[in-house]
C-alpha atoms as a PDB file:
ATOM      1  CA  UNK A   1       0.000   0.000   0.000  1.00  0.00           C
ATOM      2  CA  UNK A   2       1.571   3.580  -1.140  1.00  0.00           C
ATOM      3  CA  UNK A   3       2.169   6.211   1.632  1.00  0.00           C
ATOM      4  CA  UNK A   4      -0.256   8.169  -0.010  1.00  0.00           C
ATOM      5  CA  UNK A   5      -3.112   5.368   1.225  1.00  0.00           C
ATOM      6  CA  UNK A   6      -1.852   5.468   4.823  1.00  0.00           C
ATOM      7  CA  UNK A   7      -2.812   8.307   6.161  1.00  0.00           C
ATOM      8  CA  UNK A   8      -6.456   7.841   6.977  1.00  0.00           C
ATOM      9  CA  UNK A   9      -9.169  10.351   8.434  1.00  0.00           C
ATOM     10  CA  UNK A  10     -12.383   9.504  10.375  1.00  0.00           C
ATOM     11  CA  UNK A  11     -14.727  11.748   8.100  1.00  0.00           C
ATOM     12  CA  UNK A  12     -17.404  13.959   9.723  1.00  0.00           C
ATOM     13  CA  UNK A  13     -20.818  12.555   9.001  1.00  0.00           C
ATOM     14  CA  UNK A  14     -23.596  15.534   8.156  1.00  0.00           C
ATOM     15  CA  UNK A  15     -26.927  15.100   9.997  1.00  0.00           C
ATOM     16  CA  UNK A  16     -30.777  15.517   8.975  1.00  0.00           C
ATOM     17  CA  UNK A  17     -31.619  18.009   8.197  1.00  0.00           C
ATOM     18  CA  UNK A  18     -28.325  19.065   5.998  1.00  0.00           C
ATOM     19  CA  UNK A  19     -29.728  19.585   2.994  1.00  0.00           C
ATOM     20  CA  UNK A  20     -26.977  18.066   1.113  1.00  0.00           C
ATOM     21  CA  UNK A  21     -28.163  14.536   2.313  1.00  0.00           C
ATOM     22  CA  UNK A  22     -31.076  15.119  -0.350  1.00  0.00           C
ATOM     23  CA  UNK A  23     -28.154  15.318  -3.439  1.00  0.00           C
ATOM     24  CA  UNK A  24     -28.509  13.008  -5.773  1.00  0.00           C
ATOM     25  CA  UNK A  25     -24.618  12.048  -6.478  1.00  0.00           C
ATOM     26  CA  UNK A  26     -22.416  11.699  -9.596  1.00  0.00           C
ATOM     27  CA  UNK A  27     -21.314   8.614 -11.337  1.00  0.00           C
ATOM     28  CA  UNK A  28     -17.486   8.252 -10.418  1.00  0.00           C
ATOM     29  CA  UNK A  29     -15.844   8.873 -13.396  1.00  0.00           C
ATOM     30  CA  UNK A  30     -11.919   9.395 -12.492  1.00  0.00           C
ATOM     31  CA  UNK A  31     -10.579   5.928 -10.756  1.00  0.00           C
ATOM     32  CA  UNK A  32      -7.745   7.667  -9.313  1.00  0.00           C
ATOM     33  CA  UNK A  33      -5.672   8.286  -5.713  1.00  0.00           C
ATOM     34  CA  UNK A  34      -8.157  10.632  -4.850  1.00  0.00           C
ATOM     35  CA  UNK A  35     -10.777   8.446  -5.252  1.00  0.00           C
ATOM     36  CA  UNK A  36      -8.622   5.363  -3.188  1.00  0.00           C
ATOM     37  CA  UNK A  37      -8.480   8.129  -0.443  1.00  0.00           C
ATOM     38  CA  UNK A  38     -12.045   9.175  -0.364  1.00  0.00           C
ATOM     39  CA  UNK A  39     -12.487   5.228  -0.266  1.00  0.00           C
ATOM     40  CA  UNK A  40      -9.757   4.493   2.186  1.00  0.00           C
ATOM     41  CA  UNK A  41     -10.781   7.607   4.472  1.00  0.00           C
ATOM     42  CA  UNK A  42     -14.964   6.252   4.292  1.00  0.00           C
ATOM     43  CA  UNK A  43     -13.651   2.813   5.533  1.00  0.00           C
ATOM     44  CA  UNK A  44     -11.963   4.359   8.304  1.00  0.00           C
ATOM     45  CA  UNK A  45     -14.754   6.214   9.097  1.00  0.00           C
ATOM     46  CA  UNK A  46     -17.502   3.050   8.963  1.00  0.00           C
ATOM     47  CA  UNK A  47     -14.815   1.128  11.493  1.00  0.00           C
ATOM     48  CA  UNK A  48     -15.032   4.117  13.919  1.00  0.00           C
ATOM     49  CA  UNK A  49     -18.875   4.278  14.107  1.00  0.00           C
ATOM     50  CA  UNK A  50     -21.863   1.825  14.976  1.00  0.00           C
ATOM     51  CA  UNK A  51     -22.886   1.238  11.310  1.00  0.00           C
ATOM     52  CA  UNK A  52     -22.813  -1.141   8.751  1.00  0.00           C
ATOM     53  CA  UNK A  53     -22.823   1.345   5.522  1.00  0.00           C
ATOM     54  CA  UNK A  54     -21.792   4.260   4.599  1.00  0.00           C
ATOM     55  CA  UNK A  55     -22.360   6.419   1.610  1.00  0.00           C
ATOM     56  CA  UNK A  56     -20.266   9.042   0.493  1.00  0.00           C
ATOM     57  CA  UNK A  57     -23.518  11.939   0.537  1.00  0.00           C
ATOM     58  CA  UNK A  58     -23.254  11.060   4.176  1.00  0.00           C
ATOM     59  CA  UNK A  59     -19.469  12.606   4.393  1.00  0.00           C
ATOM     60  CA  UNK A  60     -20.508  15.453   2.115  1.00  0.00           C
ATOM     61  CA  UNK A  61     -18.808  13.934  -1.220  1.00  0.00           C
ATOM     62  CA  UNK A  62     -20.720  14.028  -4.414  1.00  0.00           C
ATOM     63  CA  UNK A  63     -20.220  10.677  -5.330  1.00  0.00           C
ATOM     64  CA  UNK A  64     -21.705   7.705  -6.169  1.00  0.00           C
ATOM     65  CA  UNK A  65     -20.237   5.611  -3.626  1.00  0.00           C
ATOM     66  CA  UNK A  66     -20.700   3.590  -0.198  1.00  0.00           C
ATOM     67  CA  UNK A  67     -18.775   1.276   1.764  1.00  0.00           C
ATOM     68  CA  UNK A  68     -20.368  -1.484   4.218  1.00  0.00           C
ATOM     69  CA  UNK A  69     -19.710  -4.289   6.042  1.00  0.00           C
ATOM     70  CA  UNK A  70     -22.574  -6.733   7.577  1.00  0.00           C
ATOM     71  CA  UNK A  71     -20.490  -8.575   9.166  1.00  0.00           C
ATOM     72  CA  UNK A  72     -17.873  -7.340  11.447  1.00  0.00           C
ATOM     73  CA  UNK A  73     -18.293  -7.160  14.949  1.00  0.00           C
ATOM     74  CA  UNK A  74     -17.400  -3.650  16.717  1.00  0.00           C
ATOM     75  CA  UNK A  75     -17.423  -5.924  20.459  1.00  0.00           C
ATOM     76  CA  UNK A  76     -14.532  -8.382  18.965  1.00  0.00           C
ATOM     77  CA  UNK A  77     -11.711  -6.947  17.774  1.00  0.00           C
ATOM     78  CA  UNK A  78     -10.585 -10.140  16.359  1.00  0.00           C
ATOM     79  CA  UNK A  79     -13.666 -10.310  14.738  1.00  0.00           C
ATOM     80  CA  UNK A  80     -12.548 -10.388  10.502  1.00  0.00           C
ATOM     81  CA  UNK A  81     -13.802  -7.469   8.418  1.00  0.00           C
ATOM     82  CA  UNK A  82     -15.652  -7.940   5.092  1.00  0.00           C
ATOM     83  CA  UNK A  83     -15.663  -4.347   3.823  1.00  0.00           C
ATOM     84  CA  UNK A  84     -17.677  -3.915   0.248  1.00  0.00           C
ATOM     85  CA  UNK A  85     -16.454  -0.815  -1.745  1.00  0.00           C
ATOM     86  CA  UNK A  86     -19.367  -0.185  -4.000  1.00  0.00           C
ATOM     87  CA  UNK A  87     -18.743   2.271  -7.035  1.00  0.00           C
ATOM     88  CA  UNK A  88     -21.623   3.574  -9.868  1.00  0.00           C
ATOM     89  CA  UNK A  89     -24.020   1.318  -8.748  1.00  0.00           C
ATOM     90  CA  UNK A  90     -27.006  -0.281 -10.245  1.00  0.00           C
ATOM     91  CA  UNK A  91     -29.982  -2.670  -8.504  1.00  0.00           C
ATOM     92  CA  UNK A  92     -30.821  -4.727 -11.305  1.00  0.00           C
ATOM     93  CA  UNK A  93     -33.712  -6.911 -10.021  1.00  0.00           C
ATOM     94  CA  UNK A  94     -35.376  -7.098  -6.527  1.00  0.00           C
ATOM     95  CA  UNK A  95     -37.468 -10.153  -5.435  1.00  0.00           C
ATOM     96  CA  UNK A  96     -39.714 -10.996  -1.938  1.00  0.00           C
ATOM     97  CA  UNK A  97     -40.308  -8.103   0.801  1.00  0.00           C
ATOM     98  CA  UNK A  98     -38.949  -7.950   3.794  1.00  0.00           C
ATOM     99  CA  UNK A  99     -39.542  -5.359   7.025  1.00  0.00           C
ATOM    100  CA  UNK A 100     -36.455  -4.353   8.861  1.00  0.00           C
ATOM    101  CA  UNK A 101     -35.753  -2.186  11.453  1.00  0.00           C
ATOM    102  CA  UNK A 102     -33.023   0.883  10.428  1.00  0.00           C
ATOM    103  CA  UNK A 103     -31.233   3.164  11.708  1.00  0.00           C
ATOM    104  CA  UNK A 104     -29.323   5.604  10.407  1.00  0.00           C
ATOM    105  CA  UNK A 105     -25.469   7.687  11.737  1.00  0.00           C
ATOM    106  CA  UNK A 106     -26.884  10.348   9.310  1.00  0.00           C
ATOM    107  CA  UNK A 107     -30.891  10.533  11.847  1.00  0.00           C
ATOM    108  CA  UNK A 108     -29.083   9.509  15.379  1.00  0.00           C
ATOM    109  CA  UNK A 109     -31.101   8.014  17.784  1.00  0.00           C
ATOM    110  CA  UNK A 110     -33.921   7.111  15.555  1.00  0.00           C
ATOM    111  CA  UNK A 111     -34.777   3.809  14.051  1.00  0.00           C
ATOM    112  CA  UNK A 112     -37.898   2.609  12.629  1.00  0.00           C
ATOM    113  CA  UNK A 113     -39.265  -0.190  10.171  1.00  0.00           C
ATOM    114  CA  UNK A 114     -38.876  -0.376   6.527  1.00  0.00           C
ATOM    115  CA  UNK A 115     -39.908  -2.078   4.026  1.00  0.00           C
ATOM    116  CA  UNK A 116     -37.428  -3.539   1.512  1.00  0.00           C
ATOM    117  CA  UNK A 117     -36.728  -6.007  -1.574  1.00  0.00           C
ATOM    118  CA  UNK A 118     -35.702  -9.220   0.469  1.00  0.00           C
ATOM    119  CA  UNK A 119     -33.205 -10.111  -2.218  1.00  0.00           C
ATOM    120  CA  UNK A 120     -31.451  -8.282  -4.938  1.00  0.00           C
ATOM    121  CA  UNK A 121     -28.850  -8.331  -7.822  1.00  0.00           C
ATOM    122  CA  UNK A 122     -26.567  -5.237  -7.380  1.00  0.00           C
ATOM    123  CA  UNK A 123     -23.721  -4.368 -10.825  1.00  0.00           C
ATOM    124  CA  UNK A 124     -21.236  -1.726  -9.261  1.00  0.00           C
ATOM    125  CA  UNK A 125     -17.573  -0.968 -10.158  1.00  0.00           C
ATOM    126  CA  UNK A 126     -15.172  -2.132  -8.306  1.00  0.00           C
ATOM    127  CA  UNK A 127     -11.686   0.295  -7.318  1.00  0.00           C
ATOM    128  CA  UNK A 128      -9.950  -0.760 -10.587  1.00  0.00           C
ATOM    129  CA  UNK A 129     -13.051   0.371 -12.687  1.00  0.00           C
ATOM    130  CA  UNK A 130     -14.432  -3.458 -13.033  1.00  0.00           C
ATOM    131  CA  UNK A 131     -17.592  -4.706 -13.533  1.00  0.00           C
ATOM    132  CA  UNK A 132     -18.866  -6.627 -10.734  1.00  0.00           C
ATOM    133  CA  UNK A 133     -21.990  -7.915  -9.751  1.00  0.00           C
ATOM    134  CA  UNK A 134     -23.404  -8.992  -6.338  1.00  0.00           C
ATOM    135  CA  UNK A 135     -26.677 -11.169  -5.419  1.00  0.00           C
ATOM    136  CA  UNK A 136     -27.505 -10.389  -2.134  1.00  0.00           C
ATOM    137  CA  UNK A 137     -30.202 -11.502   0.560  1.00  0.00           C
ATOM    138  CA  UNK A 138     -30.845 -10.444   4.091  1.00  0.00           C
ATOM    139  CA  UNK A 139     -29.132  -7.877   5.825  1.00  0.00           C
ATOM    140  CA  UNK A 140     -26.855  -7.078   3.423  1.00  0.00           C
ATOM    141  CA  UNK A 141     -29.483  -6.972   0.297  1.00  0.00           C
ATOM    142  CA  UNK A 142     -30.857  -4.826   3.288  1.00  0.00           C
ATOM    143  CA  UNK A 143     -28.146  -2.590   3.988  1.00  0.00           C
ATOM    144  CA  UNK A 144     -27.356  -1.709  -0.124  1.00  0.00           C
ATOM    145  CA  UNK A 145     -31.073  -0.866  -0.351  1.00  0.00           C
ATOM    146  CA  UNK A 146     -30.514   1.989   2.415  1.00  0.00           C
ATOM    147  CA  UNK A 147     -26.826   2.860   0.880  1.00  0.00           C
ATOM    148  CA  UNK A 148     -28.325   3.200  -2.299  1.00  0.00           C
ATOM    149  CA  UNK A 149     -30.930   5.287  -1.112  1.00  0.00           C
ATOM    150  CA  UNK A 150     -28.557   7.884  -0.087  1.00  0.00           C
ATOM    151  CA  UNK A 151     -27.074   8.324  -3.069  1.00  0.00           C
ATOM    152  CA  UNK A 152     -30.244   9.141  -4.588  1.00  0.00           C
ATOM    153  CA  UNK A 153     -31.039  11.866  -2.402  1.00  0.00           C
ATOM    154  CA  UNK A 154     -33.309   9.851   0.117  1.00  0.00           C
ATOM    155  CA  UNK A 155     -32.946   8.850   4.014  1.00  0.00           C
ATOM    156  CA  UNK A 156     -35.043   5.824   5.531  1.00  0.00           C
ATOM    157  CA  UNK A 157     -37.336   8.109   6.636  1.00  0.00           C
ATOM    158  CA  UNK A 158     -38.943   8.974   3.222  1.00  0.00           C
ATOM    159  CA  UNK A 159     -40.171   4.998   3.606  1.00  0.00           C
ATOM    160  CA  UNK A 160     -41.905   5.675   6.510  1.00  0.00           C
ATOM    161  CA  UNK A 161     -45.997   6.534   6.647  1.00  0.00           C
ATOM    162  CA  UNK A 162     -46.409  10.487   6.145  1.00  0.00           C
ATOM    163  CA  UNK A 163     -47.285  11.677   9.888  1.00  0.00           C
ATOM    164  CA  UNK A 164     -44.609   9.404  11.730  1.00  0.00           C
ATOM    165  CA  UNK A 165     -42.120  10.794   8.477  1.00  0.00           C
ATOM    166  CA  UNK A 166     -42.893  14.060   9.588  1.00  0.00           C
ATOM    167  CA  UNK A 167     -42.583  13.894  13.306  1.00  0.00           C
ATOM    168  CA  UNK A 168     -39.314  12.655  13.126  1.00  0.00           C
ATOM    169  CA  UNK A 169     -38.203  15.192  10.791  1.00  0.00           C
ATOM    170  CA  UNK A 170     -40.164  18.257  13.271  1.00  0.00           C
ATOM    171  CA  UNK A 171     -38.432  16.957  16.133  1.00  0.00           C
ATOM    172  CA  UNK A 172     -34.461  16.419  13.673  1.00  0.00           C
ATOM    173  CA  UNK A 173     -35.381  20.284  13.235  1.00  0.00           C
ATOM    174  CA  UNK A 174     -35.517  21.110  16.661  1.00  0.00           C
ATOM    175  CA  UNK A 175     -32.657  19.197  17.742  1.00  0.00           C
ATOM    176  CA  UNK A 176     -30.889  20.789  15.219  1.00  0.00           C
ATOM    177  CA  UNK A 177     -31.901  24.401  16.091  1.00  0.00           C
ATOM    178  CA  UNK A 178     -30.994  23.298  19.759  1.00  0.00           C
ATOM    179  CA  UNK A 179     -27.475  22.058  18.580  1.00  0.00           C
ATOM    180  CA  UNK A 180     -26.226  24.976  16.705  1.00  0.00           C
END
């Protein structure tokens, strides 16, 4: 690994209700060191926080990108990590239903149930600008749903029935107000 990749930063994650968490991102179109850092620095960042994805709208960066890992366990450091670097990507086909309950690093303290595809087929680009596809079922099927989301601009909230939706959002507002 080049010097360049070593030096990692925990990025800082932008909370409802930034508005930039409603961008819709841009394809990735230069596969470059820049891009290996913004990669390298949102892996560093999903390690150092209770979450299992992580898309680059949620680290204010234009991009259509998220990292995740289903897998690792935070409580055992010995535990392995299975991080999935997820560039341009595309949910072919979605099967079944499934209701899950999210949370979100980007809407702290809030979780809720959502209703998702129960299985999927996902074509991304991988670092080195290769096709790749991905079937995927449970959590993680689960977990690129929500990613995805972000990059188009919507949080799990926008699943959720209009008055609860808008409760939650009233009292991100306040919070918000209170916090700044």
């Amino acid at each position: 690994m080049s010097e360049f990749l070593r030096k990692m930063s925990v990025l800082n994650i932008l909370c409802y209700p930034d508005p930039f968490l409603k961008t819709t991102a841009e394809p990735v179109v230069n596969f470059d060191k820049e891009l290996e850092q913004i990669i390298n620095d949102m892996v560093e960042t999903l390690y150092q926080n209770p979450a299992i994805g992580l898309a680059a709208v949620q680290v204010d960066i234009d991009k259509r990108i998220f990292v995740m890992d289903v897998s690792y366990n935070r409580e055992d450091p010995e535990s392995k990590k299975e991080t999935h670097i997820i560039i341009n990507p595309e949910i072919v086909k979605t099967e079944g239903s499934t209701i899950y309950e999210e949370g979100c690093l980007s809407i702290p303290e809030y979780r809720a149930e959502v209703q998702r595809a129960e299985n999927l087929v996902l074509k991304y680009q991988d670092i080195n600008q290769n096709p790749q596809e991905l079937k995927a079922e449970g959590l993680l099927a689960i977990c690129i749903q929500h990613e995805f989301d972000h990059l188009n601009g919507k949080l799990f909230i926008d699943h959720l029935a209009p008055l609860k939706r808008k409760m939650i959002q009233n009292k991100l507002k306040k919070q918000a107000l209170r916090d700044s």
